[in-house]
N, C-alpha and C. Protein backbone atom coordinates (compact mmCIF):
# COMPACT_ATOMS: atom_id res chain seq x y z
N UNK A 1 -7.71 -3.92 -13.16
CA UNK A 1 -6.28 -3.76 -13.08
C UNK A 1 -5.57 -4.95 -13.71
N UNK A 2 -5.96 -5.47 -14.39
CA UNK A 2 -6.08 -6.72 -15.19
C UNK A 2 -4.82 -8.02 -14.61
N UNK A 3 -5.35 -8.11 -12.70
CA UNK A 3 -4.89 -9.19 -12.51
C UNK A 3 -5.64 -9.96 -11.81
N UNK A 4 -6.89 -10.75 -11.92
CA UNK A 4 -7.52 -12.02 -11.46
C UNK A 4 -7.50 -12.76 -10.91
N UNK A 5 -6.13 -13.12 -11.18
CA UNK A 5 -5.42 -14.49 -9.95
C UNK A 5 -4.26 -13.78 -8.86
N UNK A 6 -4.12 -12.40 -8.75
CA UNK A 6 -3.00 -11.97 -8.16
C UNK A 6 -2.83 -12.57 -6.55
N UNK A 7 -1.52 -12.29 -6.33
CA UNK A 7 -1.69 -12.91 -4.62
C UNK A 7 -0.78 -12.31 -4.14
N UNK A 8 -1.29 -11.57 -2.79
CA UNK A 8 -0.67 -10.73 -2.08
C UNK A 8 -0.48 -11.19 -0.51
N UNK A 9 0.43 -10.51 -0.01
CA UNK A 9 0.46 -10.65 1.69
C UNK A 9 0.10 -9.84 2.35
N UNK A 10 -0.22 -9.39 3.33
CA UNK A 10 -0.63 -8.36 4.15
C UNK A 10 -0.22 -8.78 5.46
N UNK A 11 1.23 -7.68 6.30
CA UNK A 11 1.59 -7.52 7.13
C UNK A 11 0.69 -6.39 8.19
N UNK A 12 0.45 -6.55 9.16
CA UNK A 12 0.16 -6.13 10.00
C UNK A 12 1.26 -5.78 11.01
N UNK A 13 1.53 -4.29 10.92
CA UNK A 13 2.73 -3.97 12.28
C UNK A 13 2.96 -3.04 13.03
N UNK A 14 3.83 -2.77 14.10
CA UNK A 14 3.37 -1.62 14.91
C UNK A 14 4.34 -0.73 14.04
N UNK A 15 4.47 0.72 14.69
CA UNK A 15 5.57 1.73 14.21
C UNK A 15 6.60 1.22 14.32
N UNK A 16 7.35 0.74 15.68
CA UNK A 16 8.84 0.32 15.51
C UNK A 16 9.21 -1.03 14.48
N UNK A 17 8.05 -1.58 14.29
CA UNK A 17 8.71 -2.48 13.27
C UNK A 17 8.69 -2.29 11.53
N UNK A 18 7.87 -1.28 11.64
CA UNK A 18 7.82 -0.57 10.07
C UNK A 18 8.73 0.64 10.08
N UNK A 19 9.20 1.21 11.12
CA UNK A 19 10.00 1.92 11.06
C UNK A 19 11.86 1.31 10.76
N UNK A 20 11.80 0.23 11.54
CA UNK A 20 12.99 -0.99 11.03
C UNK A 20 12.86 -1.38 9.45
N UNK A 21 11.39 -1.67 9.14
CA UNK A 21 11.47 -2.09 7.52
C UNK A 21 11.77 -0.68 6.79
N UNK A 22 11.45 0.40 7.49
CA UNK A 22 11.36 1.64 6.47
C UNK A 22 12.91 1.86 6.17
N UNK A 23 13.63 1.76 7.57
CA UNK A 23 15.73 2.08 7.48
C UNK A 23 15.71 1.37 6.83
N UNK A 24 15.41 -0.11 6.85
CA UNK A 24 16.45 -1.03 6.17
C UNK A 24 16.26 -1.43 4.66
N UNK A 25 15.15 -0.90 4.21
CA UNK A 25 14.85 -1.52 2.58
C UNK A 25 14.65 0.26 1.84
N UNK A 26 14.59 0.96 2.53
CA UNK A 26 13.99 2.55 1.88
C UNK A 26 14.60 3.62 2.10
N UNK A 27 15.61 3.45 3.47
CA UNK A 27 16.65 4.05 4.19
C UNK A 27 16.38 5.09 4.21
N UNK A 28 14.69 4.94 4.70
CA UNK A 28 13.90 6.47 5.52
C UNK A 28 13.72 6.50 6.60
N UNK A 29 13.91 7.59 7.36
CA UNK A 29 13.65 7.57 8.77
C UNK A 29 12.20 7.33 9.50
N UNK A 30 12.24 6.72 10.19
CA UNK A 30 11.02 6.83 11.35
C UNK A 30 10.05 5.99 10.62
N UNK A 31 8.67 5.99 11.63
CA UNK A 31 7.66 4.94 10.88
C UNK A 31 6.93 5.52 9.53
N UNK A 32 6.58 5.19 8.94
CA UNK A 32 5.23 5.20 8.03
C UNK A 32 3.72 4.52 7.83
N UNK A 33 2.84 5.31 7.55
CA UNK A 33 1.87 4.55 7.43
C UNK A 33 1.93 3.06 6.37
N UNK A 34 2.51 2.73 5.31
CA UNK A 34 2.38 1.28 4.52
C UNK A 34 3.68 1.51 3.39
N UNK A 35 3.71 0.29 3.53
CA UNK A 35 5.18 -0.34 2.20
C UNK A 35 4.91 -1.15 1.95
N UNK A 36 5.05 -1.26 0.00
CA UNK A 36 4.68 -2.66 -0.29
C UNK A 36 6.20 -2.68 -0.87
N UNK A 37 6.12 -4.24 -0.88
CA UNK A 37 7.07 -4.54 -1.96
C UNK A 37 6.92 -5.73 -2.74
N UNK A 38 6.74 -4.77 -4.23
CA UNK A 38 6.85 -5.68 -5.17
C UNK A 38 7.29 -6.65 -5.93
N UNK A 39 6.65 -7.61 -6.10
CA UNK A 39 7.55 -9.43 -6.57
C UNK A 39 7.57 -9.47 -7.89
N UNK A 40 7.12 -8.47 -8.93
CA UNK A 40 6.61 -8.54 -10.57
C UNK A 40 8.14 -7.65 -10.91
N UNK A 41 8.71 -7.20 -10.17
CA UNK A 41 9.91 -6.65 -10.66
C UNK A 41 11.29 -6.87 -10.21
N UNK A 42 12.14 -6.84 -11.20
CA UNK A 42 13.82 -7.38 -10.55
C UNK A 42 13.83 -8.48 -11.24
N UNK A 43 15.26 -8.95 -10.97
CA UNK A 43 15.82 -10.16 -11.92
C UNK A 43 14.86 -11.32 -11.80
N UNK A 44 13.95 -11.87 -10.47
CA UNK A 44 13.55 -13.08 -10.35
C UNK A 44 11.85 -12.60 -10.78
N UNK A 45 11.11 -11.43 -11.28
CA UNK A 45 9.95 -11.45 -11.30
C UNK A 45 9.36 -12.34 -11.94
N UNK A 46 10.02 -12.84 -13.00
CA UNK A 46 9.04 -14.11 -13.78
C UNK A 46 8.46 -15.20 -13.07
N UNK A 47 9.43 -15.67 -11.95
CA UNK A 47 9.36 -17.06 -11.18
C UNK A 47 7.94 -17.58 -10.44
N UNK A 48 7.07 -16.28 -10.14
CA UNK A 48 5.75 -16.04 -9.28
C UNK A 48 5.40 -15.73 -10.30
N UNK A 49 5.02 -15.27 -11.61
CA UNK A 49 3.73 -14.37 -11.95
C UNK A 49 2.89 -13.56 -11.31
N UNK A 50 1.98 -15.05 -10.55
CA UNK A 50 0.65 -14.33 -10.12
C UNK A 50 1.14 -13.68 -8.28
N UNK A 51 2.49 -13.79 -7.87
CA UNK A 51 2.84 -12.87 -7.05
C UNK A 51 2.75 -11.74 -6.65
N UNK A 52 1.70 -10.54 -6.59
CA UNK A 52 2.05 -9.40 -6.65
C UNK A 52 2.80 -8.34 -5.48
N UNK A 53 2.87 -9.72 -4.50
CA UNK A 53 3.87 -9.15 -3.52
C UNK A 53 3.55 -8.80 -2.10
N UNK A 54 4.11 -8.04 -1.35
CA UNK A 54 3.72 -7.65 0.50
C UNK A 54 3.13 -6.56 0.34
N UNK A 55 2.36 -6.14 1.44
CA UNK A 55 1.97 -4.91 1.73
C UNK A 55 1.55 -4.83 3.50
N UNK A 56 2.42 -3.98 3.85
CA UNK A 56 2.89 -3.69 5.41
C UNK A 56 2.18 -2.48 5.71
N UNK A 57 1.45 -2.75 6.66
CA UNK A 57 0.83 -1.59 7.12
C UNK A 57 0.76 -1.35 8.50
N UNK A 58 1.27 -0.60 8.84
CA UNK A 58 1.24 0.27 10.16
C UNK A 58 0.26 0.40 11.28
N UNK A 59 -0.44 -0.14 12.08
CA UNK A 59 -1.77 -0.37 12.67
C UNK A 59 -1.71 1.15 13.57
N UNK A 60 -0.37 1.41 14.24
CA UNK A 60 -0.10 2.04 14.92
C UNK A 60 -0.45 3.94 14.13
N UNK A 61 0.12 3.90 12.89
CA UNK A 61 -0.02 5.08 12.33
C UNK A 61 -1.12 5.04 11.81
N UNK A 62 -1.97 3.86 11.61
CA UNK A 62 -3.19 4.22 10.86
C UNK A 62 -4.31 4.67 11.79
N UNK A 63 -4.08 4.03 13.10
CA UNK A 63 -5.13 4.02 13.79
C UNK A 63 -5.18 6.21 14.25
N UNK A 64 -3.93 6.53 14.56
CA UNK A 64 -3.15 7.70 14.33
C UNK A 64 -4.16 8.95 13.39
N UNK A 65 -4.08 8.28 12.17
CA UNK A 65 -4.34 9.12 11.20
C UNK A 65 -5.77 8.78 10.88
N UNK A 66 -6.41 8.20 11.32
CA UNK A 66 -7.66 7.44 11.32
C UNK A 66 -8.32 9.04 12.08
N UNK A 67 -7.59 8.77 13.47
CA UNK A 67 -8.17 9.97 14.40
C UNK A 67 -7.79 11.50 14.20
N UNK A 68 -6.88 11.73 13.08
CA UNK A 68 -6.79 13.13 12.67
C UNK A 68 -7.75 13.62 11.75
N UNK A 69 -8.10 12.82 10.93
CA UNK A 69 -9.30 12.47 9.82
C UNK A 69 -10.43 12.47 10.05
N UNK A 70 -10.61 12.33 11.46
CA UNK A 70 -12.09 11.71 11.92
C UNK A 70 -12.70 10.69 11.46
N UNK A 71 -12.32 9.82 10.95
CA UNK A 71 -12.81 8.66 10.05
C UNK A 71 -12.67 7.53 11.12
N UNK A 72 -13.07 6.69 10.35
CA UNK A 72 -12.84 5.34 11.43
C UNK A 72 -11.63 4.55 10.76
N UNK A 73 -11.62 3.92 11.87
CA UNK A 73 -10.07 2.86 11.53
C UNK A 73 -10.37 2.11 10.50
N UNK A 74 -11.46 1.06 10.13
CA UNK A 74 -11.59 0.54 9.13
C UNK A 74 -11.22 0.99 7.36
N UNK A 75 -12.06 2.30 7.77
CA UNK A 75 -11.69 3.00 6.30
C UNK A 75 -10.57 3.54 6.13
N UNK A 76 -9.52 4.40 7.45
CA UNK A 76 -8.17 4.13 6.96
C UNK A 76 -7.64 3.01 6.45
N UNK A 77 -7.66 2.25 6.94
CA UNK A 77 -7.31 1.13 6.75
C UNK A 77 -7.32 0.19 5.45
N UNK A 78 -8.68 0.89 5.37
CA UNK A 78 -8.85 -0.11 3.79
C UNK A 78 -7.78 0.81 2.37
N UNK A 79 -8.22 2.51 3.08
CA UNK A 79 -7.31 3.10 1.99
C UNK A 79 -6.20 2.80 2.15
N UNK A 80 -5.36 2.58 2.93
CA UNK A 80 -3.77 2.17 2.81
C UNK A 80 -3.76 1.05 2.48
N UNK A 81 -4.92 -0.25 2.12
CA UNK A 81 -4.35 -1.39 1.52
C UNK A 81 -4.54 -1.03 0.30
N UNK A 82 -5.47 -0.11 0.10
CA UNK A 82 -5.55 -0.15 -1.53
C UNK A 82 -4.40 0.65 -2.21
N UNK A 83 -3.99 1.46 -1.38
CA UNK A 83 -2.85 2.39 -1.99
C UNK A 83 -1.48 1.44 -1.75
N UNK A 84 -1.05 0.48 -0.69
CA UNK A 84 -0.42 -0.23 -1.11
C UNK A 84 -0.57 -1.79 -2.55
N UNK A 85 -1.46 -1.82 -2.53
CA UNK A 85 -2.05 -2.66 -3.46
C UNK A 85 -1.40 -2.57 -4.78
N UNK A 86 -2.07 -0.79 -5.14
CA UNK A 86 -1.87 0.16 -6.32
C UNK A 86 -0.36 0.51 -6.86
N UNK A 87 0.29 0.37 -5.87
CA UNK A 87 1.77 -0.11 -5.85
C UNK A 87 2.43 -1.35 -6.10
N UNK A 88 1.95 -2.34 -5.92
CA UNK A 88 2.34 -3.64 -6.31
C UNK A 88 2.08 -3.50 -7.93
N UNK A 89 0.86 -2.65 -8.44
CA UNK A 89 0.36 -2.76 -9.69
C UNK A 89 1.27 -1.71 -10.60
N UNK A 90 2.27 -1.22 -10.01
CA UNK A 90 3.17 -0.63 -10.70
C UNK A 90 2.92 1.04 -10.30
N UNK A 91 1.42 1.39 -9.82
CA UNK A 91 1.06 2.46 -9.34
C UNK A 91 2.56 3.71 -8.76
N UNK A 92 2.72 4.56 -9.26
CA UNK A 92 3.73 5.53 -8.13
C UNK A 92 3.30 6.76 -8.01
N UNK A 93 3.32 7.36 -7.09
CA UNK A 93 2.67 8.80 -6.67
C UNK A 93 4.06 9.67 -6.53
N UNK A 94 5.24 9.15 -6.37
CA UNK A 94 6.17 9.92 -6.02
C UNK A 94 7.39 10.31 -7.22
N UNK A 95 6.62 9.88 -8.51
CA UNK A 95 7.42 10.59 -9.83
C UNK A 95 6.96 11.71 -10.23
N UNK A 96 5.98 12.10 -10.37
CA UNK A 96 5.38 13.14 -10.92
C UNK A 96 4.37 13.55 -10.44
N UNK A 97 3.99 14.49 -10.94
CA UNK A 97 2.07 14.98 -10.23
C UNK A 97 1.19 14.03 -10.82
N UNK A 98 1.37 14.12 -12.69
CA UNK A 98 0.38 13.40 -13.23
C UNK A 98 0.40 11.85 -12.72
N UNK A 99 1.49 11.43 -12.60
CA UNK A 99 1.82 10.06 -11.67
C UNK A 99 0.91 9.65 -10.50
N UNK A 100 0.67 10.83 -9.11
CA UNK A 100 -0.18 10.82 -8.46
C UNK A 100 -1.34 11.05 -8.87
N UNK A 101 -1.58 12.20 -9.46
CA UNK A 101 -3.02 12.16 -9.91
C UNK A 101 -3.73 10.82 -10.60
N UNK A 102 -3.31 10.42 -11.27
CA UNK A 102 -3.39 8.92 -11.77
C UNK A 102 -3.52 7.50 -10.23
N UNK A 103 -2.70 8.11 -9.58
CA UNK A 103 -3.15 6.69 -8.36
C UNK A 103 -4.13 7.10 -7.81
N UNK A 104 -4.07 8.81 -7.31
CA UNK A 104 -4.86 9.01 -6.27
C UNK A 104 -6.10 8.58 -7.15
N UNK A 105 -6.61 9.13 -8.57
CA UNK A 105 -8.14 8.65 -9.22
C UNK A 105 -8.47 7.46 -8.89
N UNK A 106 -7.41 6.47 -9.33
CA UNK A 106 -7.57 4.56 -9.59
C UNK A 106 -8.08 4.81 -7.80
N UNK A 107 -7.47 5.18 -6.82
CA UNK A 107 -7.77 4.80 -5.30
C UNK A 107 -8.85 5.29 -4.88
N UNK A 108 -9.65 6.71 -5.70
CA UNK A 108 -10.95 6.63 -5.04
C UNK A 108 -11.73 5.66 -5.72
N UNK A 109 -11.43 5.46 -7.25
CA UNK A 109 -12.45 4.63 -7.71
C UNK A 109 -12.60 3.00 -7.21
N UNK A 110 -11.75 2.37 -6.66
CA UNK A 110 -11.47 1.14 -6.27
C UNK A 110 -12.28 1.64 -4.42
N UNK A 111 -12.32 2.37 -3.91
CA UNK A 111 -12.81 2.98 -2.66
C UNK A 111 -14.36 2.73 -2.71
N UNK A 112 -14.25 3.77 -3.96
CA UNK A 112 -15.93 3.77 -4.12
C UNK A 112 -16.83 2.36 -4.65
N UNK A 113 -15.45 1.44 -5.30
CA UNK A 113 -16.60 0.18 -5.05
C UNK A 113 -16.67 -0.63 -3.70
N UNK A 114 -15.44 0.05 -2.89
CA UNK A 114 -15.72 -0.85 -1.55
C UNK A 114 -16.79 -0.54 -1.29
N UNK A 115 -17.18 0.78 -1.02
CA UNK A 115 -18.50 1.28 0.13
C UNK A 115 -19.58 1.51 -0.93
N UNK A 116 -19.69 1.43 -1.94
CA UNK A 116 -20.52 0.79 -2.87
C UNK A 116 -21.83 0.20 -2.35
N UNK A 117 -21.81 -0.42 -1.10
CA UNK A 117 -23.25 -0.98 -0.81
C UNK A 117 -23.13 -0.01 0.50
């Protein structure tokens, strides 16, 4: 994804407090599973470079959707950092189909080198 030195944050939060970040920066209702927000874009992106920004994730909805899935929490988990990640990288699923189809590929293939061993 040709960034090497990138540097990210990772929030950890329940529903009511991602549901507060979701009104106040996205002015969507209720919680969500993850939001990133990106530092490579807008008037000040130059100032960081190797910034690529937050990524907030929901413990509460993942653990949630973890158990609708049957999967374990870990591997939700890891997919919503990578799909917020994939977003910092300019990634969007919500312009087009081919748009998603394009993240959802990059997110299994970045998946499949997690569990890779």
């Amino acid at each position: 994804m040709d960034c090497p030195d990138g540097e990210i944050s990772i929030l950890l939060v329940d529903d009511p407090q991602i549901e507060e970040l979701n009104q106040q920066y996205l002015n969507r209702q209720g919680p969500t599973n993850v939001i990133a927000f990106a530092m490579r874009e807008g008037e000040f992106a130059d100032l960081s470079p190797h910034l690529l920004g937050d990524v907030v994730i929901s413990m509460d909805t993942a653990a949630k959707e973890a158990q609708i899935a049957a999967t374990s929490m870990e591997r939700r988990f890891n997919e919503l950092l990578v799909h917020g990640v994939l977003h910092l990288m300019g990634f969007d699923h919500e312009t087009s189909e081919e748009d998603a189809q394009d993240m959802e590929g990059k997110s299994r293939e970045i998946l499949a080198l997690i569990y890779k061993n």
